[in-house]
Protein backbone atom coordinates (compact mmCIF):
# COMPACT_ATOMS: atom_id res chain seq x y z
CA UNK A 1 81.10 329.96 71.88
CA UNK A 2 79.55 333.16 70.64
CA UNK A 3 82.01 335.49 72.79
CA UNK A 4 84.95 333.49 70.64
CA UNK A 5 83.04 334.28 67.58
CA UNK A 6 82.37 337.82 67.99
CA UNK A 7 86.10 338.01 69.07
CA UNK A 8 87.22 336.35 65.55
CA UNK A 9 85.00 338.58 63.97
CA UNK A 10 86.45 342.09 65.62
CA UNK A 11 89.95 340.52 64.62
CA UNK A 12 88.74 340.52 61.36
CA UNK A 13 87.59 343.91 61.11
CA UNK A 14 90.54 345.20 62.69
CA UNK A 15 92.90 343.73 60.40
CA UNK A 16 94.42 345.05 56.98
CA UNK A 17 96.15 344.29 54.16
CA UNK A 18 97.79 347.15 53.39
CA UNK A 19 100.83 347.89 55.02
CA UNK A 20 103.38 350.57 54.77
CA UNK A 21 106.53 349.30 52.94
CA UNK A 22 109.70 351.55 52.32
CA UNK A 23 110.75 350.99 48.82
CA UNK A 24 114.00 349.90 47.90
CA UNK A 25 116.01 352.14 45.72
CA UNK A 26 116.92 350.05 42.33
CA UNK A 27 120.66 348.53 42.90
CA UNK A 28 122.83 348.68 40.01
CA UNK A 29 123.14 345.61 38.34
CA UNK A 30 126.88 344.29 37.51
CA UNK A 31 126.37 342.39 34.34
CA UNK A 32 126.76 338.61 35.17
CA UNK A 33 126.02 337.25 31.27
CA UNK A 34 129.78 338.42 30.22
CA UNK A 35 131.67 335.26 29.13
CA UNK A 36 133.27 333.45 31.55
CA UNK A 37 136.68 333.61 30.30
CA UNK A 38 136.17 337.37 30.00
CA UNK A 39 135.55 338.06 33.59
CA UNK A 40 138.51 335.17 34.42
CA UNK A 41 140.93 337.15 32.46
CA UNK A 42 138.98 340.82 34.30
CA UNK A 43 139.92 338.93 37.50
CA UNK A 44 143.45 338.63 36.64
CA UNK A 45 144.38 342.22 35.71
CA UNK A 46 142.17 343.38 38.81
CA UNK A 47 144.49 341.41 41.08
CA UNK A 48 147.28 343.16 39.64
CA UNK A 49 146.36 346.59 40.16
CA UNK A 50 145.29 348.13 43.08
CA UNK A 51 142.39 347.51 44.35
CA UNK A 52 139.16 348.98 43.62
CA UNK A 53 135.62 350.03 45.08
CA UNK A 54 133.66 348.48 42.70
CA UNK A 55 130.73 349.27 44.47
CA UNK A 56 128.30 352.00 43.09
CA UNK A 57 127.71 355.15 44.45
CA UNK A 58 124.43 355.74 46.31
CA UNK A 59 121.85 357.21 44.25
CA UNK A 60 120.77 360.37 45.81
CA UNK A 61 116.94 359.98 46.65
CA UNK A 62 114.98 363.11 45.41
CA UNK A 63 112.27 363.27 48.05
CA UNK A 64 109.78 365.87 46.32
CA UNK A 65 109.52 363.11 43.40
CA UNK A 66 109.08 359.80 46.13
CA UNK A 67 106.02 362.18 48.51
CA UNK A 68 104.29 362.98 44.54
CA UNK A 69 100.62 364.47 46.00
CA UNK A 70 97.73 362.35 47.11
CA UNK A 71 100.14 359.40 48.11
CA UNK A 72 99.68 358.26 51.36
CA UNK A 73 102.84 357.41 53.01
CA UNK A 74 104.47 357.35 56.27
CA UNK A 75 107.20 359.86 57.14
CA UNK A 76 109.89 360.19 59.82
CA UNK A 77 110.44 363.91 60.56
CA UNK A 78 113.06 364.69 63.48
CA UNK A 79 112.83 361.40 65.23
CA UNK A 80 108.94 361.19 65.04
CA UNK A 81 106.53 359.25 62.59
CA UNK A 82 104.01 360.54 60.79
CA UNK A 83 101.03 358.67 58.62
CA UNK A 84 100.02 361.29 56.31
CA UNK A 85 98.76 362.04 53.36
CA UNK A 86 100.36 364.30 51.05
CA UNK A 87 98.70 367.46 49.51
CA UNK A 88 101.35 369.77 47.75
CA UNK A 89 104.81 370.64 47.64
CA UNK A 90 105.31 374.70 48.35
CA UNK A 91 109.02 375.57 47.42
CA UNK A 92 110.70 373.27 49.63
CA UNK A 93 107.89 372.61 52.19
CA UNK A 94 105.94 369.43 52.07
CA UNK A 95 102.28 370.32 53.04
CA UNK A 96 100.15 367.61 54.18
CA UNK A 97 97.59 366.00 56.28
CA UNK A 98 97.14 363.04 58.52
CA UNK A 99 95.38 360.07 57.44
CA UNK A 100 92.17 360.10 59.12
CA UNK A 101 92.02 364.20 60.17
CA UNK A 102 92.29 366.15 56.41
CA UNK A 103 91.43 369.68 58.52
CA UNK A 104 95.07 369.24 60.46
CA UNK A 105 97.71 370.76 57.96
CA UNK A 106 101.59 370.20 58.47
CA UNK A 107 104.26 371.35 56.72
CA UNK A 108 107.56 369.73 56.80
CA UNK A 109 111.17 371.48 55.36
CA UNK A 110 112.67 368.50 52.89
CA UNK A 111 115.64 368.46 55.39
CA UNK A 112 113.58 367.10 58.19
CA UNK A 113 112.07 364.12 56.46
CA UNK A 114 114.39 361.44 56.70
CA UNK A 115 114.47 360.11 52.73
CA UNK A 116 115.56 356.73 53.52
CA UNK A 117 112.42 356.29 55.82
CA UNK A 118 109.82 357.15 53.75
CA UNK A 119 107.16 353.88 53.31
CA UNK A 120 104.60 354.09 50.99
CA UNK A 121 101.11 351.98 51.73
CA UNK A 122 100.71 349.16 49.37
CA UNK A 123 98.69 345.85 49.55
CA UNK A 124 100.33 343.01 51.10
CA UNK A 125 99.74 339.67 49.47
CA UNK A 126 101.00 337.17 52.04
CA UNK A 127 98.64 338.94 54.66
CA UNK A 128 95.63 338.63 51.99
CA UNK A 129 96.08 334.59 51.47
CA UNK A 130 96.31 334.69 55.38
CA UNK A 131 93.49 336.22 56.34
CA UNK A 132 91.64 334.35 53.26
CA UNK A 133 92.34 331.28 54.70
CA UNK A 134 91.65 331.54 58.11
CA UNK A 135 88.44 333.28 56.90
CA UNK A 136 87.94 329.47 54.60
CA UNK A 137 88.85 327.65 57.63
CA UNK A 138 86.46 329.58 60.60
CA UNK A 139 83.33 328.73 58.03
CA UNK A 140 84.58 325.15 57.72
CA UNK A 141 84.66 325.11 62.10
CA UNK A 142 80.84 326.73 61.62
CA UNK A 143 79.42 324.60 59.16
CA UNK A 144 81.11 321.14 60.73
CA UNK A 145 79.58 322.74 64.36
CA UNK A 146 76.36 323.62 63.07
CA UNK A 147 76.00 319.84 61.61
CA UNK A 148 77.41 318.43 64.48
């Protein structure tokens, strides 16, 4: 019983709620509030004509704005990860440390780092209610065992 409770407890300890999350670039929005009959009669000259991309053209991601210093993120540079956390930009060198050694300095070129793979750590909700109610239910087992 207590070697299952210490293990529950190290599981605890170990986990976190912050995760690294790559944020989604904003999408342009088509405007779906026209009228109806508007977007009927849209339809109609569309299918007319030749057709069109009507998709939008990617945004291009500016990378010295997304790695903005002191944010700790988590880079891809040439294939390989990197948790780091971000000190300065020099010209167009990123100059940075890793998370839990701040005497290591790299420096990256912007054209290494892979934009689209850039995650920034945020808290994650669903893993908080998770671990908040496993955490309600464990001291529910211990007080129904210890008045059993």
């Amino acid at each position: 019983m207590q070697k299952n409770l210490y293990l529950i407890i190290i599981l605890f300890c170990l986990v976190s709620c912050y995760t690294y999350q790559v944020k989604k670039p904003a999408a342009a929005t088509t405007d779906n509030k026209q009228d109806p009959k508007k977007s009927a009669a849209l339809a109609n000259t569309t299918q007319n004509t030749a057709p069109q991309n009507l998709q939008p053209a990617p945004v291009p991601i500016n990378i010295q704005e997304k790695l903005a210093a002191n944010k700790n993120v988590k880079i891809e540079v040439d294939g390989k990860t990197y948790k780091v956390i971000v000190d300065r930009w020099e010209r167009d060198s990123l100059v940075a440390h890793p998370v839990h050694s701040p005497k290591n300095v790299l420096k990256f070129h912007k054209n290494q780092i892979n934009a689209e793979r850039i995650a920034e750590k945020r808290f994650s909700q669903p893993i908080a209610d998770i671990l908040t109610v496993l955490a309600y239910a464990s001291i529910g087992v211990g007080i129904y065992l210890l008045v059993k």
